[in-house]
C-alpha atoms as a PDB file:
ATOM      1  CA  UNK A   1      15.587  39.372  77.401  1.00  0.00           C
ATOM      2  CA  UNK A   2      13.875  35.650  77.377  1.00  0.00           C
ATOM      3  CA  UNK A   3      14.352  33.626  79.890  1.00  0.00           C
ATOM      4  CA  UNK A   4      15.747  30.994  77.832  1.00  0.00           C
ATOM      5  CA  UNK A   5      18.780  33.351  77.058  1.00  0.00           C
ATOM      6  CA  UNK A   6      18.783  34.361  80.881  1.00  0.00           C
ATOM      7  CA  UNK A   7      18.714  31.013  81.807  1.00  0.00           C
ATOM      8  CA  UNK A   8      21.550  30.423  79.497  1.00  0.00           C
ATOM      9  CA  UNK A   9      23.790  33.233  80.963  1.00  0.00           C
ATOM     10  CA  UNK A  10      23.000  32.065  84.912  1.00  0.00           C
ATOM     11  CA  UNK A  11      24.569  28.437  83.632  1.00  0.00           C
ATOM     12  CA  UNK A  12      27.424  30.025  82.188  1.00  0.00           C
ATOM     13  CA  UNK A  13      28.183  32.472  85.083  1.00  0.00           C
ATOM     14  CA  UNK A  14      27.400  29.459  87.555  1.00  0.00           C
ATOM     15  CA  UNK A  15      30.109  27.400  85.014  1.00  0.00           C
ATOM     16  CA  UNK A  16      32.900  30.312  85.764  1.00  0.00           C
ATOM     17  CA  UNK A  17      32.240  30.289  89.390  1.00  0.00           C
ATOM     18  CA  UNK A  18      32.403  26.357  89.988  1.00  0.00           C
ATOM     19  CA  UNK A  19      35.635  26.409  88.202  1.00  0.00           C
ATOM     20  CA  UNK A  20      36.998  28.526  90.742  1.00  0.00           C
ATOM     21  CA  UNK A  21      37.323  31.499  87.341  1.00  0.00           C
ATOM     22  CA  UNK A  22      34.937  34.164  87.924  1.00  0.00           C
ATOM     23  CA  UNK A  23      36.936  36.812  85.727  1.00  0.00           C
ATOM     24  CA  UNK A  24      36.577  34.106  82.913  1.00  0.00           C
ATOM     25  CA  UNK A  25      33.023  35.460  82.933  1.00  0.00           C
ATOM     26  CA  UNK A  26      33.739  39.116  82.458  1.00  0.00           C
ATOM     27  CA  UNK A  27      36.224  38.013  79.428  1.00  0.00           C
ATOM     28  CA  UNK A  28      33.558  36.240  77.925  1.00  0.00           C
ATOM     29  CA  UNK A  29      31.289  38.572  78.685  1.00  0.00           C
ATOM     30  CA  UNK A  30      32.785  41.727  77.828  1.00  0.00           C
ATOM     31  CA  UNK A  31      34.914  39.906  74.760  1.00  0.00           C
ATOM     32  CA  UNK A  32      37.950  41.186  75.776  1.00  0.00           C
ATOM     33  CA  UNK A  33      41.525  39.879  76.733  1.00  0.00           C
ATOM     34  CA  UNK A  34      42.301  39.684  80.599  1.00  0.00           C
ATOM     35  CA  UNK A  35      44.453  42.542  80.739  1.00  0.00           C
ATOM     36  CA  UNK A  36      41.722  44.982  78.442  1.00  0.00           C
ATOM     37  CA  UNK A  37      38.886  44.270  81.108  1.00  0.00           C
ATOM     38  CA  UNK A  38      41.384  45.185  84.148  1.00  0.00           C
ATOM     39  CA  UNK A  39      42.692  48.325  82.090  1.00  0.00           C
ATOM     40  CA  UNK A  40      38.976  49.421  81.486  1.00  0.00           C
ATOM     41  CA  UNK A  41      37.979  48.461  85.110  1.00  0.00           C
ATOM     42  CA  UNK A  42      41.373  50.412  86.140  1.00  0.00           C
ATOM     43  CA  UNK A  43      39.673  53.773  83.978  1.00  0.00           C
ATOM     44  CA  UNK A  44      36.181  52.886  85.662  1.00  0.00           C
ATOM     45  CA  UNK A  45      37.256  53.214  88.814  1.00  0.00           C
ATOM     46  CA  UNK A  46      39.448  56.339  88.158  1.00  0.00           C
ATOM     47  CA  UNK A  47      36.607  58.088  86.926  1.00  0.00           C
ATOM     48  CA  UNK A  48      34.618  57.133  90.042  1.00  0.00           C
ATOM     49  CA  UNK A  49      36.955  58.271  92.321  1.00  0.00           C
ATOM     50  CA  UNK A  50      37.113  61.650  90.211  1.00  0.00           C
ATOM     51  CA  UNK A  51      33.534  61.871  90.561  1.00  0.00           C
ATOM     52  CA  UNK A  52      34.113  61.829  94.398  1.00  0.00           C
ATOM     53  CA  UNK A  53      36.281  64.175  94.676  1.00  0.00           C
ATOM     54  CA  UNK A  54      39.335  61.776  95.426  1.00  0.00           C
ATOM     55  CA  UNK A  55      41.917  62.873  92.825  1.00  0.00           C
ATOM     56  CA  UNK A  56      45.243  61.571  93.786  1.00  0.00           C
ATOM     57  CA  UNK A  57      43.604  57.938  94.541  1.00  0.00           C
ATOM     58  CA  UNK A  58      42.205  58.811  90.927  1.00  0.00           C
ATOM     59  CA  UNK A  59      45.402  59.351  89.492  1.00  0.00           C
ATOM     60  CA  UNK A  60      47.059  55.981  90.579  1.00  0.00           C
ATOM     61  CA  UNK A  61      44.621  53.819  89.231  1.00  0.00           C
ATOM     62  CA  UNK A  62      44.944  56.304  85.947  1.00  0.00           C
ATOM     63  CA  UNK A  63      48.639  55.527  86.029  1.00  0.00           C
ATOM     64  CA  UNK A  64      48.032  52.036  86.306  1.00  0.00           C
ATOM     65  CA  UNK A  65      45.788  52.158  83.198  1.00  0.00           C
ATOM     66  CA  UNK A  66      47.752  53.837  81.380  1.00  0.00           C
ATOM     67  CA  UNK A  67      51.115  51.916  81.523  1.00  0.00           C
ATOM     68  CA  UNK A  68      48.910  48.644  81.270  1.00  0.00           C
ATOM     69  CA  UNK A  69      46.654  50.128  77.862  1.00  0.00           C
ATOM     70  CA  UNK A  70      50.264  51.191  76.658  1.00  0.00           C
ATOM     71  CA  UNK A  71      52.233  47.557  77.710  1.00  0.00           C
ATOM     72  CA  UNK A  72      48.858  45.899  75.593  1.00  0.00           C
ATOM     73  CA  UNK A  73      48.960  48.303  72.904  1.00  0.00           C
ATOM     74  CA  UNK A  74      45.444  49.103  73.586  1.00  0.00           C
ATOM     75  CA  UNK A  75      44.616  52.217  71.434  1.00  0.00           C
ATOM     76  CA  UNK A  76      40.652  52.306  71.881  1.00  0.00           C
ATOM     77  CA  UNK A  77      41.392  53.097  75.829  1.00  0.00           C
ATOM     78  CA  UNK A  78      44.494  54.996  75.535  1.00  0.00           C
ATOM     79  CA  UNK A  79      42.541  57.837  74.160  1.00  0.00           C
ATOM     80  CA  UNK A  80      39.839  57.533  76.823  1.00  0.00           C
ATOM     81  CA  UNK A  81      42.115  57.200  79.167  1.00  0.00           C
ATOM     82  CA  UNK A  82      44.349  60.727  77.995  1.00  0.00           C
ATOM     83  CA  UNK A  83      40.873  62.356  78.019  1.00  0.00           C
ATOM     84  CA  UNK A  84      40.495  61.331  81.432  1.00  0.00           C
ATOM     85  CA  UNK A  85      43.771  62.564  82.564  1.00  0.00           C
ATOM     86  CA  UNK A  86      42.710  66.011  81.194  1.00  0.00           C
ATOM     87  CA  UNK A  87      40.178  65.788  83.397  1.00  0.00           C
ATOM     88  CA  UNK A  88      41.278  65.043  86.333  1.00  0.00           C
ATOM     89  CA  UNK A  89      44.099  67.400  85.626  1.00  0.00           C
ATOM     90  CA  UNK A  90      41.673  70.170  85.136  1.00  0.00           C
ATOM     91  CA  UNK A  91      40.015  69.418  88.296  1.00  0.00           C
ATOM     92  CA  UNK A  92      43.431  69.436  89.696  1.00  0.00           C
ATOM     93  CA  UNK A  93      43.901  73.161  88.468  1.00  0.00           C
ATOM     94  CA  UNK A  94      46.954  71.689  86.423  1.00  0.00           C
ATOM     95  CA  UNK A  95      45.835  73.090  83.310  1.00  0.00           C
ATOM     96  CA  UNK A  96      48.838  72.849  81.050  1.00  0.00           C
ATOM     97  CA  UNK A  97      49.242  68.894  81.756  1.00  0.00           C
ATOM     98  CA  UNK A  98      45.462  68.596  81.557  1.00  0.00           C
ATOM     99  CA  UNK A  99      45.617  70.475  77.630  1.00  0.00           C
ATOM    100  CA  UNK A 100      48.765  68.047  76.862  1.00  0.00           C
ATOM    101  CA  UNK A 101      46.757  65.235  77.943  1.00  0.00           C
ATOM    102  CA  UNK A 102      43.158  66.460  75.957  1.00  0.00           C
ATOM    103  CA  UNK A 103      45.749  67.037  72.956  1.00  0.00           C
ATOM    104  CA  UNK A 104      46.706  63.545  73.155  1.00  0.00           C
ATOM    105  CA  UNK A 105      43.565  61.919  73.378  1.00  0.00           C
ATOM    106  CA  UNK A 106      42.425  64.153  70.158  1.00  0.00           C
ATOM    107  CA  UNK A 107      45.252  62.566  68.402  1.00  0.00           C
ATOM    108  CA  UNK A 108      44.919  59.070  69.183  1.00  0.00           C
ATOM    109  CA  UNK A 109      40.826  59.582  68.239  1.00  0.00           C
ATOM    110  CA  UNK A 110      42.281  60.997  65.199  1.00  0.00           C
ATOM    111  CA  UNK A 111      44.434  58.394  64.604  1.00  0.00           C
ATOM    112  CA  UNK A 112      42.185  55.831  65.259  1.00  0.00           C
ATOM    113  CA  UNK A 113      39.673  56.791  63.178  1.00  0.00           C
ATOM    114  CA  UNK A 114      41.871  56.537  59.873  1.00  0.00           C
ATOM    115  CA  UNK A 115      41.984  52.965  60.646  1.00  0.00           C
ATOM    116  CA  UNK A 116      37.691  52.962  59.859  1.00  0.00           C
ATOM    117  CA  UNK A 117      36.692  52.896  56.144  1.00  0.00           C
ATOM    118  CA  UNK A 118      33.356  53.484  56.246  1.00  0.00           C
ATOM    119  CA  UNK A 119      32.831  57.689  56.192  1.00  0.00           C
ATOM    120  CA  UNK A 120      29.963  58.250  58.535  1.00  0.00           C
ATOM    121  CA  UNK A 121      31.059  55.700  60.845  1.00  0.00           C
ATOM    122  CA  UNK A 122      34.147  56.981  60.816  1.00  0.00           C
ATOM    123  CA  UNK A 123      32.376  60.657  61.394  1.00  0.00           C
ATOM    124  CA  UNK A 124      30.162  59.469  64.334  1.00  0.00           C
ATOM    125  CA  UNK A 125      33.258  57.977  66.008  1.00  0.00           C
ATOM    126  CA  UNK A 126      35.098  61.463  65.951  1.00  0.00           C
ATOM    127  CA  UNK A 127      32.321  63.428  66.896  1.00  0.00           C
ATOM    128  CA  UNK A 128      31.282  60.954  69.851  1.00  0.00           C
ATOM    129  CA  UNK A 129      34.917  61.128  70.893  1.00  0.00           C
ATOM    130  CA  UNK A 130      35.078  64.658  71.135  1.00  0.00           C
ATOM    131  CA  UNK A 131      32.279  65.224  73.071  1.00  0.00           C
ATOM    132  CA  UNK A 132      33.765  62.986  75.634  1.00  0.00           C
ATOM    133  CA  UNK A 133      36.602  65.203  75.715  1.00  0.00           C
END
C-alpha cells in the first residue's frame, strides 16, 4: 500500500478518534451499518471462543448474533451464523440441533444465491459456502 493512501487512512482514523467516534471508523471501514459490524464482531468472537474450547460463553454471543442478524434482516450472516451454530453444537455432542442448524444455513446459502444472476458467481458462492459448512 503507498504511503500516500496510508497516510490517508491514519488522518481518517485520527478524524474518528478526535470526534470522540471510533466505531465510525470500522463502519467506514468495513462499509457496513452499525448494527452489521457488531453482529459480525458478535460471530467473530463466538467462533474464537469455540476455538478455545469455551462453548457456552460461545453460545451467548451466538444468540446475540443471531437475534440481532435476524432484527436487521441480515441474510449474508444469518447463514454463517446457522453454520456456526452447527458447529458449536457438534462440538457440544448435540448432534440433532447441530444438523437443524447446518440444514438451515444450506438453505439460506441456497436462498441467497438465487438472488445472484451471474452463473459462476453464483456457483463459486455455493461451493465456498459449503465448504464452510
Amino acid at each position: 500500500m503507498s504511503s500516500v493512501i496510508l497516510e490517508h487512512l491514519r488522518a481518517v482514523a485520527q478524524g474518528y478518534v478526535d470526534q470522540g467516534k471510533p466505531a465510525g471508523l470500522l463502519t467506514s471501514a468495513a462499509g457496513m451499518s452499525p448494527e452489521r459490524v457488531i453482529t459480525f464482531l458478535w460471530l467473530l468472537k463466538g467462533k474464537s471462543l469455540m476455538a478455545m474450547g469455551q462453548l457456552e460463553e460461545a453460545e451467548v454471543l451466538l444468540r446475540a448474533a443471531l437475534v440481532n442478524a435476524q432484527k436487521t434482516e441480515e441474510r449474508f450472516l444469518l447463514w454463517r451464523i446457522h453454520a456456526s451454530f452447527g458447529q458449536l453444537y457438534q462440538m457440544m455432542d448435540r448432534m440433532e440441533i447441530a444438523e437443524e442448524e447446518i440444514s438451515t444455513a444450506r438453505s439460506l446459502i441456497m436462498e441467497i444465491a438465487t438472488t445472484v444472476t451471474d452463473e459462476e458467481l453464483k456457483h463459486n458462492f455455493r461451493q465456498r459456502a459449503f465448504e464452510v459448512i
